[in-house]
N, C-alpha and C. Protein backbone atom coordinates (compact mmCIF):
# COMPACT_ATOMS: atom_id res chain seq x y z
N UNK A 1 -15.94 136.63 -72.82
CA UNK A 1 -16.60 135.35 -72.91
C UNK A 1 -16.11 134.64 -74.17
N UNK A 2 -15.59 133.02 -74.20
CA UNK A 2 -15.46 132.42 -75.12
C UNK A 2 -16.17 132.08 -76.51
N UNK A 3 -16.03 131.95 -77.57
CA UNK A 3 -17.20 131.57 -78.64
C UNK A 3 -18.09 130.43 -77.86
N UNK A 4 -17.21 129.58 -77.34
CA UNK A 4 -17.86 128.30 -77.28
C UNK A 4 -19.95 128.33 -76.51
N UNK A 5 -19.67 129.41 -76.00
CA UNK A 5 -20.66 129.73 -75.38
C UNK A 5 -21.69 130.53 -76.00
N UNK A 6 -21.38 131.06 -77.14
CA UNK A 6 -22.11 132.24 -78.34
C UNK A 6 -23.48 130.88 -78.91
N UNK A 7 -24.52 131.10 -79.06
CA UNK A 7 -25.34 130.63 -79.82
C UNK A 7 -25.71 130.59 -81.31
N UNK A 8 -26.13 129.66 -82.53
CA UNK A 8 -25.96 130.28 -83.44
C UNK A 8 -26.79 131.79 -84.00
N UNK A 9 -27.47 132.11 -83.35
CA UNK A 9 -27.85 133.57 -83.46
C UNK A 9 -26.97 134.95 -82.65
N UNK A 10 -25.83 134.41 -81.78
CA UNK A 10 -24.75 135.27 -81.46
C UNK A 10 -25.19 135.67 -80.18
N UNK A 11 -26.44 134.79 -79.59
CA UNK A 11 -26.69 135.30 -77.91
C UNK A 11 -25.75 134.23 -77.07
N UNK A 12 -25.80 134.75 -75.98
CA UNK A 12 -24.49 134.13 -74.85
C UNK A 12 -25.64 133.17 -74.47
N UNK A 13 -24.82 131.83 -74.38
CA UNK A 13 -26.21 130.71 -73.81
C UNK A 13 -26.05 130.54 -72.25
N UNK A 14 -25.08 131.62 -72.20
CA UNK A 14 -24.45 131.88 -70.15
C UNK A 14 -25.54 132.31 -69.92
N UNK A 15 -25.58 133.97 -70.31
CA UNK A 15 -26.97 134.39 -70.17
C UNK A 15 -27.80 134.74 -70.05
N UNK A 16 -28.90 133.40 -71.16
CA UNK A 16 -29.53 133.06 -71.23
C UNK A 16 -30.33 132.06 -69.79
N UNK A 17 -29.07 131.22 -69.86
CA UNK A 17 -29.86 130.42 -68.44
C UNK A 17 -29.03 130.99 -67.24
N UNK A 18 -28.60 132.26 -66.84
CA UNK A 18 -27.94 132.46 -65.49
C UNK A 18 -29.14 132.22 -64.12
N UNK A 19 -30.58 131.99 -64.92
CA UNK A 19 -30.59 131.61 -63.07
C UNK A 19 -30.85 130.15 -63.12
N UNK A 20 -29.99 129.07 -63.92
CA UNK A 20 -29.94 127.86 -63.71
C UNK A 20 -30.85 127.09 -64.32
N UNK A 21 -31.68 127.40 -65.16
CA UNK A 21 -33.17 126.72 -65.37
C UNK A 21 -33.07 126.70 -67.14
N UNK A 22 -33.55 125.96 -67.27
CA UNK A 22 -33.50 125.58 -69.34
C UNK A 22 -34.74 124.61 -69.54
N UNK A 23 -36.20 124.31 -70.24
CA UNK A 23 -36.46 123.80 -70.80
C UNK A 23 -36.38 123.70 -72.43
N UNK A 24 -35.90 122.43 -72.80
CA UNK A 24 -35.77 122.73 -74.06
C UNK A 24 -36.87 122.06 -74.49
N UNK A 25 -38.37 121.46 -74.36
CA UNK A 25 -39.27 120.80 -74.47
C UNK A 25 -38.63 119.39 -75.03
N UNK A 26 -39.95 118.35 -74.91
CA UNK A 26 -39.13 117.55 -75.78
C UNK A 26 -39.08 117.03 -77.27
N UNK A 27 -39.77 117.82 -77.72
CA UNK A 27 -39.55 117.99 -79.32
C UNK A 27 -40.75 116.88 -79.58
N UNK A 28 -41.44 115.98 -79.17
CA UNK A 28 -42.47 115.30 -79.49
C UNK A 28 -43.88 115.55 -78.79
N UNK A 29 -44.76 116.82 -79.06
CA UNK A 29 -45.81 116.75 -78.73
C UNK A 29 -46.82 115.82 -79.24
N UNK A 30 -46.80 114.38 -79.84
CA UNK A 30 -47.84 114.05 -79.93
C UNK A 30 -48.26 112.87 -79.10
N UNK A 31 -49.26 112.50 -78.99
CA UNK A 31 -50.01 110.74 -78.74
C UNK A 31 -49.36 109.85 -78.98
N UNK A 32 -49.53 108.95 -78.05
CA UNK A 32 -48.72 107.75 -78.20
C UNK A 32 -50.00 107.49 -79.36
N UNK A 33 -49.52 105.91 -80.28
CA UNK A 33 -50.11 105.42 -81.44
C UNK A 33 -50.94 104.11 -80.36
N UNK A 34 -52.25 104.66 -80.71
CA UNK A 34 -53.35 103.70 -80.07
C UNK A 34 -53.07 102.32 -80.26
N UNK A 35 -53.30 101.68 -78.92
CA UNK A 35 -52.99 100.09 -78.70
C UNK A 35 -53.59 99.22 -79.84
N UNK A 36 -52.91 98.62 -80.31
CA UNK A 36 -53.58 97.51 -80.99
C UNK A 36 -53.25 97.99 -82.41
N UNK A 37 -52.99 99.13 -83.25
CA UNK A 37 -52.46 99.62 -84.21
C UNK A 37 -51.26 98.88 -84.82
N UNK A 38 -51.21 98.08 -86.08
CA UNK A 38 -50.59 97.61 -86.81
C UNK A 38 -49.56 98.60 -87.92
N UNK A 39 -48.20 98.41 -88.15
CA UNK A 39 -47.74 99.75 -88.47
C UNK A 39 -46.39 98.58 -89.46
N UNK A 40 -46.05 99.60 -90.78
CA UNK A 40 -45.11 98.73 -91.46
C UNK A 40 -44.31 99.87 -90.71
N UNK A 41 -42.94 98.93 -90.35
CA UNK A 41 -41.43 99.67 -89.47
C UNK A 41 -40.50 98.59 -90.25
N UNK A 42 -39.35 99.40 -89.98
CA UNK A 42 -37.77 98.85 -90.37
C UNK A 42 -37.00 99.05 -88.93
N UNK A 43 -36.27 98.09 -88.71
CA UNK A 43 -35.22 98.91 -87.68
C UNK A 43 -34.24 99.76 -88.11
N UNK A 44 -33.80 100.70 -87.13
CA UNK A 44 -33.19 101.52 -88.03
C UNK A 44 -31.61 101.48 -87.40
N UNK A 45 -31.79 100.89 -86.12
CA UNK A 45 -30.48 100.84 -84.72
C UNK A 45 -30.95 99.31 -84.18
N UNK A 46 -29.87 98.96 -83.55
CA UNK A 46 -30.05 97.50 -83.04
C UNK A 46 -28.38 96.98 -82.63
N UNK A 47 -28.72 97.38 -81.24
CA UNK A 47 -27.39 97.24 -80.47
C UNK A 47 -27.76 96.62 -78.91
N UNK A 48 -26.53 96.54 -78.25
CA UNK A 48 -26.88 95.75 -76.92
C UNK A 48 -26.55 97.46 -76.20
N UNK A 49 -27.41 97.42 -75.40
CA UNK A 49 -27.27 98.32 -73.93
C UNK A 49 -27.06 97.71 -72.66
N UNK A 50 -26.50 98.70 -71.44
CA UNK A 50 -26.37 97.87 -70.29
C UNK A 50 -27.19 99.01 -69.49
N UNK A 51 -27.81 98.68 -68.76
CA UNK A 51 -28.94 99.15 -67.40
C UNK A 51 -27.62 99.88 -67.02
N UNK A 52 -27.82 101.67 -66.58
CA UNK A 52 -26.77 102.21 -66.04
C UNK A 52 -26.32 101.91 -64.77
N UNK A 53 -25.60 101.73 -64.32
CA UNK A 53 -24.91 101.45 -63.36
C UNK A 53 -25.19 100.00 -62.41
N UNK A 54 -25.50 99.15 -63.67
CA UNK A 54 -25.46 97.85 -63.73
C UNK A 54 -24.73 97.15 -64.76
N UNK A 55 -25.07 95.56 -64.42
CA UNK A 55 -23.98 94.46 -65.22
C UNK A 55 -25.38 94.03 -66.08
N UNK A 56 -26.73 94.23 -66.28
CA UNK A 56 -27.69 93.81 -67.11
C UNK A 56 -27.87 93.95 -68.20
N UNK A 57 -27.27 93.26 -69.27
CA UNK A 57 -27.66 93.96 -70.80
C UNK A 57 -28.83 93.64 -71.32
N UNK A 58 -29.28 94.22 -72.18
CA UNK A 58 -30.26 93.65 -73.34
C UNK A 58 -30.12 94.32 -74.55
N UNK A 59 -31.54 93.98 -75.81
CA UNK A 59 -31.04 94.25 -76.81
C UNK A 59 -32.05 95.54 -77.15
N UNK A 60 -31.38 96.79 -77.54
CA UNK A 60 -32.31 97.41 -78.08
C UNK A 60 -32.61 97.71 -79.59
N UNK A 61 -33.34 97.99 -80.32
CA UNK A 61 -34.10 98.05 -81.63
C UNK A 61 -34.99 99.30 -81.20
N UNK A 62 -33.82 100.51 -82.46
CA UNK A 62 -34.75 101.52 -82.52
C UNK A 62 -35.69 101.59 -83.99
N UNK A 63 -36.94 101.20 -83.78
CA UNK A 63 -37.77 101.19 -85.26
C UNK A 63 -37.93 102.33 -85.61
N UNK A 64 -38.29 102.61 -87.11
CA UNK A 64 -38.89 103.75 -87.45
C UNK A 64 -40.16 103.44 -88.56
N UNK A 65 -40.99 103.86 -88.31
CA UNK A 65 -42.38 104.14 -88.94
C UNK A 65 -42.80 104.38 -90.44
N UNK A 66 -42.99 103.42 -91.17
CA UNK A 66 -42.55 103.74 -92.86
C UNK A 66 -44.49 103.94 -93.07
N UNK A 67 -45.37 103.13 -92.58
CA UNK A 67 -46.76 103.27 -92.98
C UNK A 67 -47.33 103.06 -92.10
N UNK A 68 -48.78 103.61 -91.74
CA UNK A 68 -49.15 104.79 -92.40
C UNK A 68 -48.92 105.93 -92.60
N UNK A 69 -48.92 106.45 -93.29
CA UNK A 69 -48.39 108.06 -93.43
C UNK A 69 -48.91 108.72 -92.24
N UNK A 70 -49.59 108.66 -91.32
CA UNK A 70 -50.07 109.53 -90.34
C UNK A 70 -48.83 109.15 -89.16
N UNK A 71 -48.37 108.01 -89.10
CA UNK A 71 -47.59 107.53 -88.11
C UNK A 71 -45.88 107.50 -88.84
N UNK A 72 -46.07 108.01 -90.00
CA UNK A 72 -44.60 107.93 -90.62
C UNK A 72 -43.14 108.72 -90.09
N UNK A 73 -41.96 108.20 -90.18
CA UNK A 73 -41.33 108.85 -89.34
C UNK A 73 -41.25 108.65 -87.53
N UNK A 74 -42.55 107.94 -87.17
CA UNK A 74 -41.73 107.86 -85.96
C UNK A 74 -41.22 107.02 -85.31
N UNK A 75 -40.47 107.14 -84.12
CA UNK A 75 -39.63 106.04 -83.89
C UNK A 75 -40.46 105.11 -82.67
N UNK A 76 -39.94 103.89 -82.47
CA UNK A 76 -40.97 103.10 -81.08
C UNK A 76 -39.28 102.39 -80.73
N UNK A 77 -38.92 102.49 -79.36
CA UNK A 77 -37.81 101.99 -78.64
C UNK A 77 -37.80 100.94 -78.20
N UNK A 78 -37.27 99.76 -78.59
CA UNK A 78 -37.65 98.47 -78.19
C UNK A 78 -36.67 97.47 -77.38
N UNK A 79 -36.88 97.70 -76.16
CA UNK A 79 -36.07 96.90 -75.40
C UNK A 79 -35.90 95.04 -75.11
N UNK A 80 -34.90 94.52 -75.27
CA UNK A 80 -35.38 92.92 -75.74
C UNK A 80 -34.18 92.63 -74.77
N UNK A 81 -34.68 91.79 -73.51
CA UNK A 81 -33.80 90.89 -72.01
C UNK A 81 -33.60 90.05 -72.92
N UNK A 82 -32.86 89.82 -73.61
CA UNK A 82 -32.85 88.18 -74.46
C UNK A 82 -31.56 87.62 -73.50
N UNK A 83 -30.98 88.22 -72.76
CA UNK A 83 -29.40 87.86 -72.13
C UNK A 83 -29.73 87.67 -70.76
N UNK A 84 -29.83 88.49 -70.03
CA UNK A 84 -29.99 89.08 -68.72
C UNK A 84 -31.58 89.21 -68.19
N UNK A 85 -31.21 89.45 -66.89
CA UNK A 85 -32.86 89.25 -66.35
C UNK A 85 -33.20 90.76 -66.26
N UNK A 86 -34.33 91.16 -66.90
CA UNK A 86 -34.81 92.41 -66.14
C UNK A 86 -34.93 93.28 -64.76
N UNK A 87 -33.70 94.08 -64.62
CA UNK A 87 -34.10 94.11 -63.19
C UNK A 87 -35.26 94.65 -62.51
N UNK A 88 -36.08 95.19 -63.11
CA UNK A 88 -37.31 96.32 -63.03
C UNK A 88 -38.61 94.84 -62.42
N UNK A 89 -37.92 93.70 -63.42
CA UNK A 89 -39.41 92.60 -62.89
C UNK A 89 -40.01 92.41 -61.70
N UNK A 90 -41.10 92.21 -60.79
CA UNK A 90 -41.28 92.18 -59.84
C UNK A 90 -40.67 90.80 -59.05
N UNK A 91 -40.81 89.73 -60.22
CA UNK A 91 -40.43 88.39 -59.65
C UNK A 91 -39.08 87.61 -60.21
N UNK A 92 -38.08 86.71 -59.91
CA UNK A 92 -37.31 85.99 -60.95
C UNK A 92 -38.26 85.16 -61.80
N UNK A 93 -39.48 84.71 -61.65
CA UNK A 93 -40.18 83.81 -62.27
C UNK A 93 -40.97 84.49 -63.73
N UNK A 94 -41.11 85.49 -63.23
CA UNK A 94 -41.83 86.70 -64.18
C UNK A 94 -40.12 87.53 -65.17
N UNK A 95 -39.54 87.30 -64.26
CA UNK A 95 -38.36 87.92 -65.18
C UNK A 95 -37.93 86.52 -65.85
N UNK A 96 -37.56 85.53 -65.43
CA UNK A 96 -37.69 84.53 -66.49
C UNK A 96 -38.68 84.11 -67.97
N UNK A 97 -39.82 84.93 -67.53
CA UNK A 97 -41.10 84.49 -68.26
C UNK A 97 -40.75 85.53 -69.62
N UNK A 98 -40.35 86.42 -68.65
CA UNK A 98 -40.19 87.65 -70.08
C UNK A 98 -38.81 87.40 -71.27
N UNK A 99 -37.97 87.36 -70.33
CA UNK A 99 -36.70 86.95 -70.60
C UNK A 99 -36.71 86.01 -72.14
N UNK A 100 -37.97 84.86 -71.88
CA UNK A 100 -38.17 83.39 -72.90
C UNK A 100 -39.00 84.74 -74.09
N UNK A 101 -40.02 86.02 -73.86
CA UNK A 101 -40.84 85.78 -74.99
C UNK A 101 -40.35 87.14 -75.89
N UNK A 102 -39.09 87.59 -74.95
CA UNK A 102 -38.00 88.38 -75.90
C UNK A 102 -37.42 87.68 -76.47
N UNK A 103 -36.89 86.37 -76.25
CA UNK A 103 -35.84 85.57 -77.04
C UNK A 103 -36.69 85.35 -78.49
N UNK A 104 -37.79 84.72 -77.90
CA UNK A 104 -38.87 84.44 -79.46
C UNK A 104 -39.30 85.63 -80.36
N UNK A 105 -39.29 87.22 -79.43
CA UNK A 105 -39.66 87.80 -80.22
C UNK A 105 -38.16 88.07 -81.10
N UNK A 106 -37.04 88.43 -80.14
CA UNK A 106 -35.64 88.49 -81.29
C UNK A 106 -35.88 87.23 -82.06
N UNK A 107 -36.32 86.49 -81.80
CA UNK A 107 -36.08 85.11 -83.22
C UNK A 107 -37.05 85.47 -84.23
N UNK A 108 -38.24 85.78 -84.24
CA UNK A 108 -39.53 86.37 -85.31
C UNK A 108 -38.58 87.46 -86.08
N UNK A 109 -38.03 88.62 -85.37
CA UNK A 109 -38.00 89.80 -85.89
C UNK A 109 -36.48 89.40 -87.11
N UNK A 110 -35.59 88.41 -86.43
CA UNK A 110 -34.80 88.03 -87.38
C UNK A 110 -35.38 86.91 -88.25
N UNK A 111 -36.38 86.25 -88.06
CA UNK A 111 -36.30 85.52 -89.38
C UNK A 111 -37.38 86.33 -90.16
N UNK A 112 -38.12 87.19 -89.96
CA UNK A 112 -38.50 87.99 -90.65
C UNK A 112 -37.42 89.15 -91.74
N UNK A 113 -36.07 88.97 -91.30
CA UNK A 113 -35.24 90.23 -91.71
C UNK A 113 -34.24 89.08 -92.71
N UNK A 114 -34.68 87.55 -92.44
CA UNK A 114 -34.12 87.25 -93.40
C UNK A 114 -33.04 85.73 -92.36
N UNK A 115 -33.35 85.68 -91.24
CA UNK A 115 -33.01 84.41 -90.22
C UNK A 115 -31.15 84.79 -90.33
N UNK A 116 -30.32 85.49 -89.93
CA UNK A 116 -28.98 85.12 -89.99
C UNK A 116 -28.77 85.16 -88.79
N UNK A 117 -29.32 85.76 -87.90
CA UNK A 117 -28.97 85.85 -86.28
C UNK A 117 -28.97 84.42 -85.89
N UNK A 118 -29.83 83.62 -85.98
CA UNK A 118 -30.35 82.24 -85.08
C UNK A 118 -29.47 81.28 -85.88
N UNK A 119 -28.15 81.52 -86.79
CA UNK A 119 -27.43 80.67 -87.47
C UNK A 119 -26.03 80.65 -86.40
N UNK A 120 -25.97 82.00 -85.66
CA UNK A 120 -24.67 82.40 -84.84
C UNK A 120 -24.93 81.19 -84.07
N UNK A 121 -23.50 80.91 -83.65
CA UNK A 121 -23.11 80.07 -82.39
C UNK A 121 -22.95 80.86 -81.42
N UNK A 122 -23.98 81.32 -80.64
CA UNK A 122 -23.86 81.94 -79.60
C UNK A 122 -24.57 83.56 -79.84
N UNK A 123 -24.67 84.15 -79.01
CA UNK A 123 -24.95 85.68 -78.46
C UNK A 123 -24.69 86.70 -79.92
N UNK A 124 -25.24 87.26 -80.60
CA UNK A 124 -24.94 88.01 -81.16
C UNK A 124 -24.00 89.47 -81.01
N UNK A 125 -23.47 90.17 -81.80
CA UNK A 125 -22.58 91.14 -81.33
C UNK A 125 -23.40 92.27 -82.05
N UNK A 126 -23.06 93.44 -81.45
CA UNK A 126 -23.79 94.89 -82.09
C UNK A 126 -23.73 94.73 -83.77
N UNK A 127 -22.63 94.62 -84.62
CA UNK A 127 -22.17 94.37 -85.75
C UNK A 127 -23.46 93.37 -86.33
N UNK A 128 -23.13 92.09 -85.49
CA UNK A 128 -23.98 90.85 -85.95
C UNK A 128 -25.55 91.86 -86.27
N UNK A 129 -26.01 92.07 -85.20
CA UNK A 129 -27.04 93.10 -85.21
C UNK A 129 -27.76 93.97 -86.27
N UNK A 130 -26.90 94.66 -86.36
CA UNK A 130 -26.61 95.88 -87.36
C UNK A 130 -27.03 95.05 -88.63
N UNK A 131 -25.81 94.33 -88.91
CA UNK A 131 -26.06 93.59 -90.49
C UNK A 131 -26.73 92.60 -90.85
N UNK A 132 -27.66 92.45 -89.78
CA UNK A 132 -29.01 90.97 -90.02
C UNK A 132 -30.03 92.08 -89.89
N UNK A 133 -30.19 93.28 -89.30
CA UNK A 133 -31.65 93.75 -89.25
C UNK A 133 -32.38 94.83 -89.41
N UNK A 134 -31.14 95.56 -89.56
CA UNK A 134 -31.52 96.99 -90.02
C UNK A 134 -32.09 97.05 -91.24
N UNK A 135 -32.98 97.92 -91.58
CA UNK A 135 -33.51 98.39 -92.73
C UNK A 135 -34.25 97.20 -93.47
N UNK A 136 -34.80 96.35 -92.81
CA UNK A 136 -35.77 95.36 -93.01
C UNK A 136 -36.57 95.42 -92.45
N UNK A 137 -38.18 95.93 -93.08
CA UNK A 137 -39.30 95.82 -93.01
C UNK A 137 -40.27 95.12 -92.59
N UNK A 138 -40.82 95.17 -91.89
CA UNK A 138 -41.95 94.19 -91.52
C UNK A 138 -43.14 94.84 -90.74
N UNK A 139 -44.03 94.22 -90.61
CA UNK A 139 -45.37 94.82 -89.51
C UNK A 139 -45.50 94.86 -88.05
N UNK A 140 -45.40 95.69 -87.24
CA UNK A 140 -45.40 95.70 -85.56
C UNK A 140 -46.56 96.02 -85.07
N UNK A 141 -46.90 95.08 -83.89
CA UNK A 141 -48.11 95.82 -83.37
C UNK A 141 -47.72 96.40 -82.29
N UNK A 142 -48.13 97.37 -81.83
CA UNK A 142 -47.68 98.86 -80.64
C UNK A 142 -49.20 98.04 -79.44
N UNK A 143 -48.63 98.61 -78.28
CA UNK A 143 -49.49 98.76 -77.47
C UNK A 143 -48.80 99.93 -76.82
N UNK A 144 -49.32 100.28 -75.46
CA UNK A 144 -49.10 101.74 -75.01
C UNK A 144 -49.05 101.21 -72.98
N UNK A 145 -47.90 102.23 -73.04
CA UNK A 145 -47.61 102.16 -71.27
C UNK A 145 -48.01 103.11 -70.99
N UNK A 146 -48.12 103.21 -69.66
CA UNK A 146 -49.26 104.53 -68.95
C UNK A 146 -47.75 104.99 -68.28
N UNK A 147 -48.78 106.71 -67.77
CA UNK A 147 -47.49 107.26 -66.87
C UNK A 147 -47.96 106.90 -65.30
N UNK A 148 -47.25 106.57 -65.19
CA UNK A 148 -47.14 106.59 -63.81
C UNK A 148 -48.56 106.83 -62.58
N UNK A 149 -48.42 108.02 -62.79
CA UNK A 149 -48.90 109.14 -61.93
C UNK A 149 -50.38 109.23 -62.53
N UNK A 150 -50.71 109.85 -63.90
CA UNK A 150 -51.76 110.22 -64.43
C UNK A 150 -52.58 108.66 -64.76
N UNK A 151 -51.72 107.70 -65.15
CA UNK A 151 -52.93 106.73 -65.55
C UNK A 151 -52.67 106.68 -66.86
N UNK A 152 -52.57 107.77 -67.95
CA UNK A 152 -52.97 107.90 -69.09
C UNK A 152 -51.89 107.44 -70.14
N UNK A 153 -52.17 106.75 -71.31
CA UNK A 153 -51.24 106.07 -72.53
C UNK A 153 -50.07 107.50 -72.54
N UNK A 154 -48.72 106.74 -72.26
CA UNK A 154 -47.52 107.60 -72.68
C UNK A 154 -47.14 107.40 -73.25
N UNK A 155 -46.94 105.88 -73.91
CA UNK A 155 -45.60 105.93 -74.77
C UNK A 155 -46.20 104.17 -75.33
N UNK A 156 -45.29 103.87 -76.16
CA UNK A 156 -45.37 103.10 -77.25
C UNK A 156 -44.85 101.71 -76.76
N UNK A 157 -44.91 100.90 -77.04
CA UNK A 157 -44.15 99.23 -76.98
C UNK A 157 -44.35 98.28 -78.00
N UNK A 158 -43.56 97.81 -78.92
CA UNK A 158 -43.80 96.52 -79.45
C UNK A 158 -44.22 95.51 -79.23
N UNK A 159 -45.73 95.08 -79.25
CA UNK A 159 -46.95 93.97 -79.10
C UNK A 159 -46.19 92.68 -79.68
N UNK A 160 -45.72 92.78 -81.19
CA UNK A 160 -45.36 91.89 -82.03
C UNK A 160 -45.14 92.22 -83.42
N UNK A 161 -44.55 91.07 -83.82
CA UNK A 161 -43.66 91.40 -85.16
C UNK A 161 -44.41 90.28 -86.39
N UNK A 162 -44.57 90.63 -87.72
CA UNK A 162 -45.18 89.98 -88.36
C UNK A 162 -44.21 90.05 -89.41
N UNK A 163 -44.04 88.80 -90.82
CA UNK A 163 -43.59 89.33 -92.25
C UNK A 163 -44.51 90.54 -92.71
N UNK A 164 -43.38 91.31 -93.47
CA UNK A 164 -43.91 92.36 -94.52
C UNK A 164 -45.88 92.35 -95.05
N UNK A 165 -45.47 90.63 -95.68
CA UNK A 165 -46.90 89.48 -96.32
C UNK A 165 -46.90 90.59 -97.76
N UNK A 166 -47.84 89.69 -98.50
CA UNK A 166 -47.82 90.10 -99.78
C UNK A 166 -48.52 90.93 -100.18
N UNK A 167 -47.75 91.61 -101.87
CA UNK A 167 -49.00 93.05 -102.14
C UNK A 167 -50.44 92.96 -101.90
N UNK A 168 -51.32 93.46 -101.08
CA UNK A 168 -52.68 93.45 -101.19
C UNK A 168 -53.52 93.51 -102.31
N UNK A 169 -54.53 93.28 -102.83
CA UNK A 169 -54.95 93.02 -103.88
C UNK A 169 -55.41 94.41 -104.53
N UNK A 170 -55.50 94.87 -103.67
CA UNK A 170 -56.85 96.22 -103.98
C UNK A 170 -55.10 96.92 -104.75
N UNK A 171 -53.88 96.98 -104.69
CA UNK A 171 -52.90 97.57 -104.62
C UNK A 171 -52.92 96.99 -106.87
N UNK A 172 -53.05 95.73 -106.59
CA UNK A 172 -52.69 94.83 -107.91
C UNK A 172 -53.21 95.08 -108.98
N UNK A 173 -55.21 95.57 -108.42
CA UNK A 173 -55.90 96.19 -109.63
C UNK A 173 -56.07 97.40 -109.93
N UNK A 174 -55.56 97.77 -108.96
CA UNK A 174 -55.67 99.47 -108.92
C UNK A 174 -55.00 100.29 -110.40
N UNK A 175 -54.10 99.69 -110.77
CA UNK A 175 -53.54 99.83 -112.10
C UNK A 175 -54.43 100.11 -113.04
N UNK A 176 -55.17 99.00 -113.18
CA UNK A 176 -56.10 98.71 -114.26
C UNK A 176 -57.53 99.82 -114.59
N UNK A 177 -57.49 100.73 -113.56
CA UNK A 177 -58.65 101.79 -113.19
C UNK A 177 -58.16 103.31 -113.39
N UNK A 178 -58.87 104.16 -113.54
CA UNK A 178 -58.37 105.36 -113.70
C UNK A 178 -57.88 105.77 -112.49
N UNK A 179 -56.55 107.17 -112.99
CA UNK A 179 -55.92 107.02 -111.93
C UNK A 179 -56.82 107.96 -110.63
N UNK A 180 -57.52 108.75 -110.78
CA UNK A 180 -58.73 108.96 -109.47
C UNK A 180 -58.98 107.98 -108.29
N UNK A 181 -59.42 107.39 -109.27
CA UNK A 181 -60.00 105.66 -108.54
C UNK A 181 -58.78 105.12 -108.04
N UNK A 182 -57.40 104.91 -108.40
CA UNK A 182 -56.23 104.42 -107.88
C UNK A 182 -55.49 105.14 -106.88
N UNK A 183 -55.93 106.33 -106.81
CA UNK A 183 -55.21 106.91 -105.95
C UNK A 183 -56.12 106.85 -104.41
N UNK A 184 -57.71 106.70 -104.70
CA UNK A 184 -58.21 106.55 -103.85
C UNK A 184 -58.46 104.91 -103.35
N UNK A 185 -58.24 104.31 -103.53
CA UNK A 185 -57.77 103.01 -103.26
C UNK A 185 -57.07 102.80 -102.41
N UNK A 186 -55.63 103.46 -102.94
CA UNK A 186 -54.18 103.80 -102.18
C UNK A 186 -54.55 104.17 -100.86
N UNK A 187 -55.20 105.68 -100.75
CA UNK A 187 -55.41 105.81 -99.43
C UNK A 187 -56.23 105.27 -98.41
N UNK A 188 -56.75 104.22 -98.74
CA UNK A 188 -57.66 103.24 -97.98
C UNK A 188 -56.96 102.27 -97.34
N UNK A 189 -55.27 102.27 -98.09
CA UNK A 189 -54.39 101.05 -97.45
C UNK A 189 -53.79 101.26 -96.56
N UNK A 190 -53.61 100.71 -95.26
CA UNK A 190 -53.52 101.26 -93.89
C UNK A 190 -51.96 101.34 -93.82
N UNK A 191 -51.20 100.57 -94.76
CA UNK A 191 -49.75 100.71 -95.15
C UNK A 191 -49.17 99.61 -96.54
């Protein structure tokens, strides 16, 4: 048997799965982040995708989770028709509808990152992307899609995009107090 097949603990990953079957779980056992939850994110990816084995692009924005610390670290996948019609919509009228309040939300999320996208003459490129929006901060609100089958919150979606907005106050005097009192302050701030 080849290395290529050795695991890094030196077991054969042949096998391991010879009667065809592998779960590797999917590495995220937790809860989606309850609807309506306000969260400071950066993007961290922001490129165009195409629907597989289609001509439909759109834009995706992978965020990641800077505050609250309970929600830190994770990511929310954000798909934006700003080009193309959704093919999943039930209607063209409804895929039009969506189509307009991705365009506004890509326009918020860039002039929040600082407006260079909405200066392009035309369509932005992955690059364009990349260097107007990554790693700029701001506030998202999540809501939650159900599965299917069960009914129950699976997974995450971007509600909306807000500025960063300014230091909170409780943050400004907190200085001025012992640090006990400042640290418990701190953790009262939802980010």
């Amino acid at each position: 048997m080849s290395d290529f097949w050795s695991t890094s603990t030196g077991e054969s990953a042949v096998t391991e799965a010879a009667a065809g079957a592998f779960d590797a779980g999917t590495g995220n056992d937790f809860e989606p982040i309850p609807a309506g939850t306000k969260v400071l994110a950066m993007p961290e990816a922001a490129k165009w995708r195409t629907v597989r084995d289609s001509v439909e692009d759109y834009v995706e924005v992978t965020w990641v989770i800077l505050k609250p610390e309970a929600y830190q670290n994770r990511k929310i996948f954000h798909k934006l028709w700003v080009k193309d019609l959704d093919p999943n919509a039930k209607d063209t009228d409804k895929a039009k509808a969506k189509k307009d309040k991705h365009l506004k939300m890509l326009a918020a999320i860039d002039a929040n990152a600082g407006g260079k996208l909405s200066k392009l003459n035309g369509a932005p490129t992955d690059d364009h992307l990349s260097l107007a929006l990554l790693n700029k901060p701001m506030v998202i609100g999540l809501g939650t899609w159900d599965d299917a089958e069960t009914k129950k919150p699976k997974g995450n979606w971007v509600m909306s995009v807000a500025p960063k907005g300014p230091v909170p106050e409780v943050e400004r005097v907190a200085a001025s107090v012992s640090k006990s009192k400042a640290e418990e302050d701190f953790d009262q701030i939802p980010f």
